[in-house]
Protein backbone atom coordinates (compact mmCIF):
# COMPACT_ATOMS: atom_id res chain seq x y z
CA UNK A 1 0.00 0.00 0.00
CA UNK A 2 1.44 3.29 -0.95
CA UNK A 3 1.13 6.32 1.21
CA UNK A 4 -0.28 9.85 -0.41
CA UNK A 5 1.76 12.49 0.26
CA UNK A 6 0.74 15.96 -0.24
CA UNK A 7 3.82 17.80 -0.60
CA UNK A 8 3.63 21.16 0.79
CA UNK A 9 7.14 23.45 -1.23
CA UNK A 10 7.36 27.06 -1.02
CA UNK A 11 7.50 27.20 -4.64
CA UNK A 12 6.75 24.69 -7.62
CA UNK A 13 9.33 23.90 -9.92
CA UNK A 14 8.07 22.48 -13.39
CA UNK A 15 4.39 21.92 -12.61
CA UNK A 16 2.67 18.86 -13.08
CA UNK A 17 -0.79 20.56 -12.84
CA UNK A 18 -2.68 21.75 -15.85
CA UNK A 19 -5.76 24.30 -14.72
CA UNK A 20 -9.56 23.14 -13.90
CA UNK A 21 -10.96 25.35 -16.89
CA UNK A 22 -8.86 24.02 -19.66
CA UNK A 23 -9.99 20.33 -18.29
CA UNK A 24 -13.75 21.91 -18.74
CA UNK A 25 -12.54 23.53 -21.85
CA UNK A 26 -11.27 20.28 -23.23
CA UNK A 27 -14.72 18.64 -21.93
CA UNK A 28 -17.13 21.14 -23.96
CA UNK A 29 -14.87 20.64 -26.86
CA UNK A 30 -16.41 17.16 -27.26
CA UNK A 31 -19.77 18.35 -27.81
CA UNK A 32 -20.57 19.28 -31.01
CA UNK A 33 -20.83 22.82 -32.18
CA UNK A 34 -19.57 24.22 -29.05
CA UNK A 35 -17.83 26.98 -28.29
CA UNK A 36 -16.00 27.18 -24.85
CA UNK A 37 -15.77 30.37 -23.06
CA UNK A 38 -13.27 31.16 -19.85
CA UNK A 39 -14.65 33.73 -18.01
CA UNK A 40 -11.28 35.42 -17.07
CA UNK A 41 -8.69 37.46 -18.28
CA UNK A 42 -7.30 37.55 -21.74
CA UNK A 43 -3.72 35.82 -20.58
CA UNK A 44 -5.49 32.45 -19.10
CA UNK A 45 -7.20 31.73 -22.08
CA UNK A 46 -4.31 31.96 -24.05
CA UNK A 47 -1.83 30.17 -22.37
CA UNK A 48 -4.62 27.22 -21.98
CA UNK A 49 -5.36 27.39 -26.14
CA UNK A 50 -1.78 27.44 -26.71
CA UNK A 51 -1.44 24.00 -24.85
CA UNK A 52 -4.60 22.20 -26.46
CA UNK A 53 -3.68 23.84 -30.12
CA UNK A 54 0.33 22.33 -29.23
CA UNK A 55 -1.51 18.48 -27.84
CA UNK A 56 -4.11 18.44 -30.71
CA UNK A 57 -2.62 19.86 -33.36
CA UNK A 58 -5.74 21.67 -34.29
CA UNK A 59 -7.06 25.33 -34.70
CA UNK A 60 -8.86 25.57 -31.00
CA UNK A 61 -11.99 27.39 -30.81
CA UNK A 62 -11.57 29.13 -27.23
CA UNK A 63 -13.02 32.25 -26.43
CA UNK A 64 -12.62 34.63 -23.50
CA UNK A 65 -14.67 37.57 -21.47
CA UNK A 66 -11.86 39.85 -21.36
CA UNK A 67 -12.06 40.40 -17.90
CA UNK A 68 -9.22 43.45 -16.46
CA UNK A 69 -8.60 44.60 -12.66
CA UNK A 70 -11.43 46.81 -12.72
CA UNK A 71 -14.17 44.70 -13.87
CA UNK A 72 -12.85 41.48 -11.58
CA UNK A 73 -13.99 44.39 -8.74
CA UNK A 74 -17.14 45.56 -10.06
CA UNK A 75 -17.83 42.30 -11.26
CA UNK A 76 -17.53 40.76 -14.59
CA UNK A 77 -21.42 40.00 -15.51
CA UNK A 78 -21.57 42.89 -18.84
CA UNK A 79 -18.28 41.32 -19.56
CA UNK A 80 -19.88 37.88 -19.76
CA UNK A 81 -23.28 38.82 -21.43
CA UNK A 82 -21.52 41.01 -24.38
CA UNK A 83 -19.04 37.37 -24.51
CA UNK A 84 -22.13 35.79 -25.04
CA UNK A 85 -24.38 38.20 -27.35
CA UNK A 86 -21.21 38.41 -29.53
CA UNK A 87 -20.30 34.89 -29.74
CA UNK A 88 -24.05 33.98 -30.83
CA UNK A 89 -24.38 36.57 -33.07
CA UNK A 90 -20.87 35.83 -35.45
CA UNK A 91 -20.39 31.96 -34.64
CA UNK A 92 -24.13 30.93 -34.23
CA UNK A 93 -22.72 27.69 -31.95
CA UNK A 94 -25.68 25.34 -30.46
CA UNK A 95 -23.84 25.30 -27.30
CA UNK A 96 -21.45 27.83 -25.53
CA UNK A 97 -19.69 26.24 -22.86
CA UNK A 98 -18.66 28.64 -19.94
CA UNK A 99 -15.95 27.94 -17.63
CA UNK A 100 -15.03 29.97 -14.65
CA UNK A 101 -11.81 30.68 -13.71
CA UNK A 102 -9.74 31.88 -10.18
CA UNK A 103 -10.55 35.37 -11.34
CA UNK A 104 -13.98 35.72 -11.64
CA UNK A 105 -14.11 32.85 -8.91
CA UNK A 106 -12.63 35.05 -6.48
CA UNK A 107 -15.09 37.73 -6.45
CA UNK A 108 -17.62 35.11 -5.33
CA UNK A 109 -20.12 36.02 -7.76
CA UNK A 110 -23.81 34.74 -8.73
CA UNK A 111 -22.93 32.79 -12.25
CA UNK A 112 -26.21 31.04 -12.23
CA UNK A 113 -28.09 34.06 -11.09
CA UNK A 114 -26.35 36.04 -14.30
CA UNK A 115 -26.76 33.66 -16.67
CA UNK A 116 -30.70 33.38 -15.58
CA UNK A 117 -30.77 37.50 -16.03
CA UNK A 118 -28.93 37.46 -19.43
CA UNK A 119 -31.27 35.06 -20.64
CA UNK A 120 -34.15 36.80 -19.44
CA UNK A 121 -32.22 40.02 -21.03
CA UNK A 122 -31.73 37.96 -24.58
CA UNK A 123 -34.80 36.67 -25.67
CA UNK A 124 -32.91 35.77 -28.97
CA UNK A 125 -30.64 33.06 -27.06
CA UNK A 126 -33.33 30.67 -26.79
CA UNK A 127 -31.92 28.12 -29.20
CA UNK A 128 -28.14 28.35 -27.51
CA UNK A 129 -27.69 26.38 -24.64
CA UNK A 130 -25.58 27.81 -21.91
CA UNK A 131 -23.79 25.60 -19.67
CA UNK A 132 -21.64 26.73 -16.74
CA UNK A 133 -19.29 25.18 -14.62
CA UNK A 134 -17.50 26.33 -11.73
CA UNK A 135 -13.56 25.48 -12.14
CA UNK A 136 -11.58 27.79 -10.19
CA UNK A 137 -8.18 27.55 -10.91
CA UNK A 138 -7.33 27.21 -7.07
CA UNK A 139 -9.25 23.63 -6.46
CA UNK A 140 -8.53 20.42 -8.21
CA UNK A 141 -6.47 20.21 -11.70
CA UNK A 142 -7.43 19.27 -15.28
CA UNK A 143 -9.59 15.61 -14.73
CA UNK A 144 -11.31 17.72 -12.38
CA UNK A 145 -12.45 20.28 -14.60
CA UNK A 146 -12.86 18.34 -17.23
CA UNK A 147 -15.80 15.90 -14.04
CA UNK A 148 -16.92 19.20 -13.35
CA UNK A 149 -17.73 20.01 -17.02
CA UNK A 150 -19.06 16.69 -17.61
CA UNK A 151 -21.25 17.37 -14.87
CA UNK A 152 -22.56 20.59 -16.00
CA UNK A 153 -23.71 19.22 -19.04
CA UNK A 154 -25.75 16.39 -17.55
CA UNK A 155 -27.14 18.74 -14.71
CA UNK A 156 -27.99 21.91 -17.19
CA UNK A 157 -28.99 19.90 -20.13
CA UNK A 158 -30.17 16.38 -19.93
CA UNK A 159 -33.97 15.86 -19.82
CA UNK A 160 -34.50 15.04 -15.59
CA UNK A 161 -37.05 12.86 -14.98
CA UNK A 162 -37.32 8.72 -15.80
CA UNK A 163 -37.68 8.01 -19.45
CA UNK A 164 -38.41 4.77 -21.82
CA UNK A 165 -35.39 2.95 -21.65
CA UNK A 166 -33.50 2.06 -25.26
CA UNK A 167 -32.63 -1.14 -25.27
CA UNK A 168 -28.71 -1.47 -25.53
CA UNK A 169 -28.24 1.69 -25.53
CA UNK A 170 -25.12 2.74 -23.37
CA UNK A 171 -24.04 6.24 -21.84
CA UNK A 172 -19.73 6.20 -21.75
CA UNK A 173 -18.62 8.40 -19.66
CA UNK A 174 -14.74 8.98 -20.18
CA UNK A 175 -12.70 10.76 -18.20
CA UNK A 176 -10.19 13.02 -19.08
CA UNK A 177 -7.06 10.65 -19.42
CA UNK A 178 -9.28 8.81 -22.41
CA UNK A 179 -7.73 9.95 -25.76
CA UNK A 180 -9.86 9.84 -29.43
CA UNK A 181 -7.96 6.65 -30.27
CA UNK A 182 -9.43 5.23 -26.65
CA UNK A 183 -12.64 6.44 -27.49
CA UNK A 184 -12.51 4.97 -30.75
CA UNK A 185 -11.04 1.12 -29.36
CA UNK A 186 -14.04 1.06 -26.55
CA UNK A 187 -16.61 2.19 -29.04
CA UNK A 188 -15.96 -0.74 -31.10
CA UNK A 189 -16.30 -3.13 -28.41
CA UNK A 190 -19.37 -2.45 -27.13
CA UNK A 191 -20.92 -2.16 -30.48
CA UNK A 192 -19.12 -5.87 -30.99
CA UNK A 193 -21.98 -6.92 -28.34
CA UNK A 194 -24.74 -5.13 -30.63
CA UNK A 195 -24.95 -2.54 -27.97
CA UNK A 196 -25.53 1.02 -28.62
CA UNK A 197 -23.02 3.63 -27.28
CA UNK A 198 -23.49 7.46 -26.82
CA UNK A 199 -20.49 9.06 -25.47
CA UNK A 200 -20.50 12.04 -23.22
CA UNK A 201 -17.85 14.17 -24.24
CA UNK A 202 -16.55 12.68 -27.70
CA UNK A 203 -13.52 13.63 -28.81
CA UNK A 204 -13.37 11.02 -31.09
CA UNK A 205 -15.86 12.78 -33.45
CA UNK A 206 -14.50 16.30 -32.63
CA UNK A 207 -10.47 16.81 -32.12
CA UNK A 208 -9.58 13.12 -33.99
CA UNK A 209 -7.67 15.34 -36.29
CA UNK A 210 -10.26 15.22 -39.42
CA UNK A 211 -10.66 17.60 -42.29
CA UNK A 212 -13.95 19.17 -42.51
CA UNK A 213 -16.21 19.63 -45.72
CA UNK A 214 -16.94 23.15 -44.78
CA UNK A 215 -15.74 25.76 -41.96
CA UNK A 216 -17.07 25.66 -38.90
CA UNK A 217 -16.68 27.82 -35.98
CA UNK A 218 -17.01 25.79 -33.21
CA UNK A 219 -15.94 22.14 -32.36
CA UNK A 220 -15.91 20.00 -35.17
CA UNK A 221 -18.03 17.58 -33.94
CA UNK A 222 -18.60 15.21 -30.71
CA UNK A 223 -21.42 14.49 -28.90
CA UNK A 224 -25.05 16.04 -30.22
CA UNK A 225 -27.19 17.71 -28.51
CA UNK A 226 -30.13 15.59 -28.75
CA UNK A 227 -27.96 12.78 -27.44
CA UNK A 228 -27.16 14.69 -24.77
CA UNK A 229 -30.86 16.08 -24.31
CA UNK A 230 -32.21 12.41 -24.44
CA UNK A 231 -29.07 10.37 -21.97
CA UNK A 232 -31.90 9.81 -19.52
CA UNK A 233 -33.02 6.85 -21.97
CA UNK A 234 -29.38 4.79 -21.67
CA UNK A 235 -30.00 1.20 -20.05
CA UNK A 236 -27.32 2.10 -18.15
CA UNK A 237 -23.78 4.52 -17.81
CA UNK A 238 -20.35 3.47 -17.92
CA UNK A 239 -17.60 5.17 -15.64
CA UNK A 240 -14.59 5.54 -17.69
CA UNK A 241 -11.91 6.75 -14.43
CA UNK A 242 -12.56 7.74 -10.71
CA UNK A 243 -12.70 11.46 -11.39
CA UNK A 244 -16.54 10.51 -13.37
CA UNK A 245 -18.04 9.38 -10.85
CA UNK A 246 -20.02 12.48 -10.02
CA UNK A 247 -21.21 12.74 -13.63
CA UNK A 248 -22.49 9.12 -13.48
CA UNK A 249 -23.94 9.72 -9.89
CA UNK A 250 -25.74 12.97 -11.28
CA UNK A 251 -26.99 11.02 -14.15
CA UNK A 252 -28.66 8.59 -12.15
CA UNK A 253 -29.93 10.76 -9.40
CA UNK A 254 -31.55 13.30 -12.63
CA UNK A 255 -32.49 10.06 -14.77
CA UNK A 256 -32.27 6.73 -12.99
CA UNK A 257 -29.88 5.55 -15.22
CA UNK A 258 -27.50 3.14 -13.19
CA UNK A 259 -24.09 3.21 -13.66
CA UNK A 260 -20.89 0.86 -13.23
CA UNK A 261 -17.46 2.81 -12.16
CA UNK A 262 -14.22 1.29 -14.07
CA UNK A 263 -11.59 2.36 -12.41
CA UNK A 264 -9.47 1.85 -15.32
CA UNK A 265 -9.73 0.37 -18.83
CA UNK A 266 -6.14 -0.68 -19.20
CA UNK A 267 -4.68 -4.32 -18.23
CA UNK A 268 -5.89 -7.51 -18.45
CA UNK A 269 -7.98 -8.01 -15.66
CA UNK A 270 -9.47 -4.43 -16.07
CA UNK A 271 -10.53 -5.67 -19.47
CA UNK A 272 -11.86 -8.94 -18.59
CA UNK A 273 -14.07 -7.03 -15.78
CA UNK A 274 -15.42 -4.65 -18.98
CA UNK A 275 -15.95 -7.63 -21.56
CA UNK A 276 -17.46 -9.44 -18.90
CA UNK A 277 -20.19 -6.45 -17.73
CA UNK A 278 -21.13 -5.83 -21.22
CA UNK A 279 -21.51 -9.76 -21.79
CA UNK A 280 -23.77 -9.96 -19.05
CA UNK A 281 -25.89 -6.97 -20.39
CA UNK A 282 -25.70 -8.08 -23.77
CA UNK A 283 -26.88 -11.42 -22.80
CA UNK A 284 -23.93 -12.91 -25.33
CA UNK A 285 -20.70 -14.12 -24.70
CA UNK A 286 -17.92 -12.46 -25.91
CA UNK A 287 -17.48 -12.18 -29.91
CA UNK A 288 -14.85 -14.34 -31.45
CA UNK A 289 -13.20 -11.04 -32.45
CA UNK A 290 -12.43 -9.87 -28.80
CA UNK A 291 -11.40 -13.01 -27.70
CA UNK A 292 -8.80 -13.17 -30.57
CA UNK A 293 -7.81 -9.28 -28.90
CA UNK A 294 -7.64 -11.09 -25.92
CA UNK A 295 -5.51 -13.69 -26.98
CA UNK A 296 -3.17 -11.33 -28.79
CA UNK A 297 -2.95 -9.44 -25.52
CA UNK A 298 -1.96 -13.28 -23.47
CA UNK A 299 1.04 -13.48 -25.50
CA UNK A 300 2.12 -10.32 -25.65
CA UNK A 301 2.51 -10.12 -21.93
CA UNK A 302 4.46 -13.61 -22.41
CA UNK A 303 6.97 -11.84 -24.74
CA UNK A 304 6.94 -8.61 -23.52
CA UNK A 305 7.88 -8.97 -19.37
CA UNK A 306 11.35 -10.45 -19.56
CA UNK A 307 12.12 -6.96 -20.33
CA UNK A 308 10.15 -5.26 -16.95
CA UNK A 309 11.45 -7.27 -14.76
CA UNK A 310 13.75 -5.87 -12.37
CA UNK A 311 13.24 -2.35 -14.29
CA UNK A 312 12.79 0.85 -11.96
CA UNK A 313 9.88 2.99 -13.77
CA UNK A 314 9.17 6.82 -12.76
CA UNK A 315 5.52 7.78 -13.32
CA UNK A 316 4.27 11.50 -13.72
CA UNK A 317 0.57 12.07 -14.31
CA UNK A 318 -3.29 12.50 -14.04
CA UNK A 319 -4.57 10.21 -11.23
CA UNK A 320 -6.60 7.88 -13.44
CA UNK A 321 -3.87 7.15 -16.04
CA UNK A 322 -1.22 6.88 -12.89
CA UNK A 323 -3.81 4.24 -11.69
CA UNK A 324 -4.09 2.40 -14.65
CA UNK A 325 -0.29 2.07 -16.27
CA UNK A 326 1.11 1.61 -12.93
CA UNK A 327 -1.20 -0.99 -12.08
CA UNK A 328 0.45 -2.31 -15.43
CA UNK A 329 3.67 -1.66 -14.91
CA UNK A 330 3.37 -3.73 -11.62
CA UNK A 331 1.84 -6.86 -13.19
CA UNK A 332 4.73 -6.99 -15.48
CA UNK A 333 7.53 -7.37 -13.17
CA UNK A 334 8.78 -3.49 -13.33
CA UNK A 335 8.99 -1.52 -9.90
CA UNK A 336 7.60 2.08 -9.57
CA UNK A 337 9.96 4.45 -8.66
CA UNK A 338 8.85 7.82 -7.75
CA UNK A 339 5.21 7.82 -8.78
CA UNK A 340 4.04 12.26 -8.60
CA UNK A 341 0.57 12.95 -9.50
CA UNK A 342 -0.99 16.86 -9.50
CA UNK A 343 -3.93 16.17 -7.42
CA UNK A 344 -5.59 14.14 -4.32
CA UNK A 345 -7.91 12.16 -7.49
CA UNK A 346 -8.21 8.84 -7.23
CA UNK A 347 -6.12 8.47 -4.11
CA UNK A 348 -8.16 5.67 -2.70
CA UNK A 349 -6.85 3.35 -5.86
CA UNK A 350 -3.53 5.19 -5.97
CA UNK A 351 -3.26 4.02 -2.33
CA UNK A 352 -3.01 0.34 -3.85
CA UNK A 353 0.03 0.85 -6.22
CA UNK A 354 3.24 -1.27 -4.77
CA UNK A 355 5.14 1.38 -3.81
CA UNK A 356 5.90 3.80 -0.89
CA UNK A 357 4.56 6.35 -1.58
CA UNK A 358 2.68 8.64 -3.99
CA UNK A 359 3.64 12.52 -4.37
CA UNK A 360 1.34 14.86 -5.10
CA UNK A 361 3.91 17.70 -6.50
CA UNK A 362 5.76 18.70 -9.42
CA UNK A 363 8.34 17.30 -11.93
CA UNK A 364 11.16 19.09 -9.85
CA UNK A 365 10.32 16.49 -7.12
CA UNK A 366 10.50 13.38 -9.84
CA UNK A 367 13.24 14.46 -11.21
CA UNK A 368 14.40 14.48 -7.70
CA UNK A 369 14.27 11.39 -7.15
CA UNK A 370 14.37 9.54 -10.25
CA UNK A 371 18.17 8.16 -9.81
CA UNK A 372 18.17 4.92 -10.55
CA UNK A 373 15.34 4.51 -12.52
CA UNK A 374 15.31 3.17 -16.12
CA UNK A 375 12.46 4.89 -17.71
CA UNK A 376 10.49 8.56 -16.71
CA UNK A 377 6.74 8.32 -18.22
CA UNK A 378 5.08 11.51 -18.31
CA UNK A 379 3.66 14.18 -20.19
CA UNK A 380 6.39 16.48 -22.52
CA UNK A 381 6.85 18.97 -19.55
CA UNK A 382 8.70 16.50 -18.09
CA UNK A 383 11.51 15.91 -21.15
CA UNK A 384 13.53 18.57 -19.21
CA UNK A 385 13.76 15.71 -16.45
CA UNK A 386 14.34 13.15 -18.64
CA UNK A 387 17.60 15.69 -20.21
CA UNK A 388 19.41 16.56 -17.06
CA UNK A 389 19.06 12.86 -15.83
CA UNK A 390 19.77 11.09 -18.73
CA UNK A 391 16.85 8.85 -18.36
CA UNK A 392 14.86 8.57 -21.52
CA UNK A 393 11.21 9.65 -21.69
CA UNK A 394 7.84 7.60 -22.26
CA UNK A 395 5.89 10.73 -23.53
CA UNK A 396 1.80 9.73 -22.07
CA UNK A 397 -0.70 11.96 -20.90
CA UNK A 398 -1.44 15.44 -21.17
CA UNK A 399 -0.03 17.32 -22.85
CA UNK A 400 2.46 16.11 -25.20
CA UNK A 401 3.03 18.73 -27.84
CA UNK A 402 6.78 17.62 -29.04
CA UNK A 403 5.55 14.44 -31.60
CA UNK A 404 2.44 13.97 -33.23
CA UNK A 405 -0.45 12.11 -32.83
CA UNK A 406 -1.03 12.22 -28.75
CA UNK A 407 -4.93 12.43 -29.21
CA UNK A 408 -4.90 9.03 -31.40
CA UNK A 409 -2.58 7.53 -28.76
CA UNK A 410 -4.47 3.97 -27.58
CA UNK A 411 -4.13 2.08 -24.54
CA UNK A 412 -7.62 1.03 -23.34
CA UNK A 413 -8.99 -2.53 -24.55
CA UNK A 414 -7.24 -5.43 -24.80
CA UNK A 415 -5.32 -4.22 -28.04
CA UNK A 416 -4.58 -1.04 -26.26
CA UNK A 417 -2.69 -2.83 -23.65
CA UNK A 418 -1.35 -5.00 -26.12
CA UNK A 419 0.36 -2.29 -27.92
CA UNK A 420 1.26 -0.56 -24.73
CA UNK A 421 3.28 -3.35 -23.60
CA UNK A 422 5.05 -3.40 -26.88
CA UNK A 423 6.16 0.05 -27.06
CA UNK A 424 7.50 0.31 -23.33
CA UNK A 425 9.08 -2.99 -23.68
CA UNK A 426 10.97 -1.69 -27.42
CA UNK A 427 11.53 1.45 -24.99
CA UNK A 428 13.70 -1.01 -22.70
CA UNK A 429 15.52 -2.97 -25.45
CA UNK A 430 16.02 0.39 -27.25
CA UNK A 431 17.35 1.28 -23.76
CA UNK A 432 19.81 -1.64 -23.63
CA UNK A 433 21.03 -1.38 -26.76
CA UNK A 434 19.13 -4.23 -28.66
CA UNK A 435 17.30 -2.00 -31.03
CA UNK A 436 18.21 1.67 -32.04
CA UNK A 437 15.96 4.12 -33.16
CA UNK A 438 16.01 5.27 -36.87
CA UNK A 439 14.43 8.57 -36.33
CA UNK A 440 17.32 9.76 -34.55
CA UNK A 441 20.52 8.17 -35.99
CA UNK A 442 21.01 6.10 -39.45
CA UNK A 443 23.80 3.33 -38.56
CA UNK A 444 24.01 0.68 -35.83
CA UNK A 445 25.94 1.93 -32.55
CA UNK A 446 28.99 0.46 -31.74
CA UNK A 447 29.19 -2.29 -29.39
CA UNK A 448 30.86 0.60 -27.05
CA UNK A 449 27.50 2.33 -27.10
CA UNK A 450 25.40 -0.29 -26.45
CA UNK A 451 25.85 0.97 -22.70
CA UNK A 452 24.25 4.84 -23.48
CA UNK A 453 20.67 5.57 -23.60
CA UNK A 454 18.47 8.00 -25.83
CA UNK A 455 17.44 10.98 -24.04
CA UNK A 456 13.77 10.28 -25.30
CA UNK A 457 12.09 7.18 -26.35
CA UNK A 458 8.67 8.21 -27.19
């Protein structure tokens, strides 16, 4: 059992923590023809659209009321309603999403109260939903935001009340460490048991990195509205990560609809528990197609852990993907080393990692510590580590803006694992010398190099 330790420093030195509102940001970018809104200054919503344009490698649609030192006193509600007036009148979105931020927070204004009098002010914003959540940058960290977005949307616009049920049909819940490509791998194996899913925020069908037919401003895509509107009729929810459980729990207190937590969808036995569930709801056993994954998955955990064990593996991330690739890491053989996450989420399954402890700090304090470890796994902030150690980098997690293709990045599913396991075991050969990588030199080493290691591996 590992203890959490909050680590209290007078001053953080390369941050872990991305901000609540760009987690709810991220969150209402899943829903189609949205357009987020901080309410804050000019400065946080650029730094936050700089990191999501760097992860995604997309044109981000993130707006921003504007707000300056002298309306943060007065209060920033004109600032807000012209955000919104302007925002329907030139982008026409079906949804702004508004997300609060330690400067408007502060104040300790009404939000509700002045979104009720704006509407009330606007008759013309009838057919624009507005949907507000409270992120203050002071409390929690990105899969936070990103609950308390998720939450918002259920709360502000699914239909309350109990509903005809749709047979098969599923509400997924993902939390924020679940990329496109994840979306994408669990999507096709719940349809394999001719269920129905409807997945609350997509970013599979928004930010999967696809060309449009025509311009839209807004998010491309994701989640409709009337799926949204209508998530009361799900047989039942799906918990993708701790930090959703107070979506799910909000569903089913508005709805009814009962929900199953997953704790994490990565692993074998976290897989199994999945397959099984939607078996049993199904009423079929599991296609011949995902027990083929399955299989697949068997042997690559035969070939792949002679090369964890007795390997020393620093972790750096969100508490739900911490959770589930340590959990990973530990099955194979490999030994956590320091193991940092940015918040207290999901400490009562981080608690259960085989380690000593886990620190809720910065990179500073992983790279810190990180001597004799073989591999750092993080997000890019933490190649800076990885430099003045010498220990090559696992790029995973948020946000990774130095190679391409983060948001198609799978490891949920059985083949998600699978290929998991193969690229953090080619990270260890490539480590020991047994493979090189071609991207970065074009001859063999020399057996006299065969001792160095990359300063990045993924």
């Amino acid at each position: 059992m590992a203890e959490i330790i909050r680590r209290s420093r007078p001053v953080s030195v390369n941050p872990l923590k991305s901000s609540a509102p760009l987690g709810a940001a991220m969150a209402f970018l899943g829903v189609e023809r949205t357009m987020p809104l901080f309410h804050g200054s000019q400065g946080c919503t650029a730094f936050g659209m700089v990191l999501l344009v760097r992860h995604f490698k997309e044109a981000i649609p993130l707006q921003t009321t504007a707000l300056t030192e002298i309306t943060a006193i007065l209060g920033g509600m004109d600032n807000l309603e012209q955000a919104i007036q302007n925002l329907a009148k030139r982008a026409q979105p079906k949804l702004i999403g508004i997300a609060t931020t330690g400067l408007a927070e502060t104040r300790g204004e009404d939000f509700m109260g002045d979104l009720a009098l704006i509407r009330r002010r606007n008759p013309d914003l009838a057919n624009t939903a507005l949907v507000l959540a409270s992120t203050p940058d002071m409390v929690g960290g990105l899969s936070e935001g990103w609950a308390k977005a998720v939450t918002a949307l259920i709360e502000q616009v699914v239909e309350p009340g109990p509903r005809l049920r749709r047979k098969g049909r599923v509400a997924v819940l993902p939390g924020s460490h679940i990329t496109a490509g994840d979306i994408d791998e669990l999507t096709q194996l719940i349809e394999a048991f001719g269920l129905t899913p409807v997945v609350v925020p997509d970013l599979s069908r928004s930010l999967d990195g696809h060309v449009p037919g025509e311009w839209i401003q807004g998010s491309l895509g994701g989640t409709t509205l009337e799926e949204l509107r209508t998530l009361g009729s799900a047989q039942v929810a799906i918990a993708l990560g701790s930090a959703m459980q107070a979506p799910a729990a909000a569903l089913e207190r508005l709805t009814g609809v009962p929900y199953q937590l997953f704790d994490r969808v990565t692993g074998l036995s976290a897989v199994d528990r999945l397959v099984s569930f939607l078996s049993d709801m199904a009423g079929v056993p599991a296609p011949p197609r995902v027990r083929r994954q399955r299989s697949q998955l068997l042997d690559a955990m035969l070939d792949g852990h002679f090369h964890f064990g007795g390997r020393q593996v620093a972790l750096a991330g969100e508490g739900d993907l911490v959770w589930a690739v340590g959990r990973l890491l530990a099955d194979l053989g490999a030994g956590l080393g320091p193991v940092v996450v940015p918040t207290t989420l999901g400490q009562e399954y981080l608690a259960q990692l085989p380690c000593a402890e886990v620190l809720v700090s910065d990179l500073g304090e992983l790279e810190d510590r990180a001597a004799g470890c073989d591999l750092i796994i993080g997000p890019s902030h933490a190649r800076q580590a990885s430099e003045r150690t010498g220990i090559p980098l696992f790029r995973l997690g948020f946000p990774i803006f130095d190679r391409l293709g983060a948001a198609h990045v799978v490891t949920a599913g059985y083949r998600g694992t699978r290929d998991l396991i193969f690229r953090l075991a080619n990270a260890f050969q490539e480590q020991d010398g047994e493979a090189f990588d071609t991207l970065h030199t074009h001859a063999p080493r020399e057996e006299s190099d065969h001792g160095s290691a990359p300063a990045s591996v993924g």
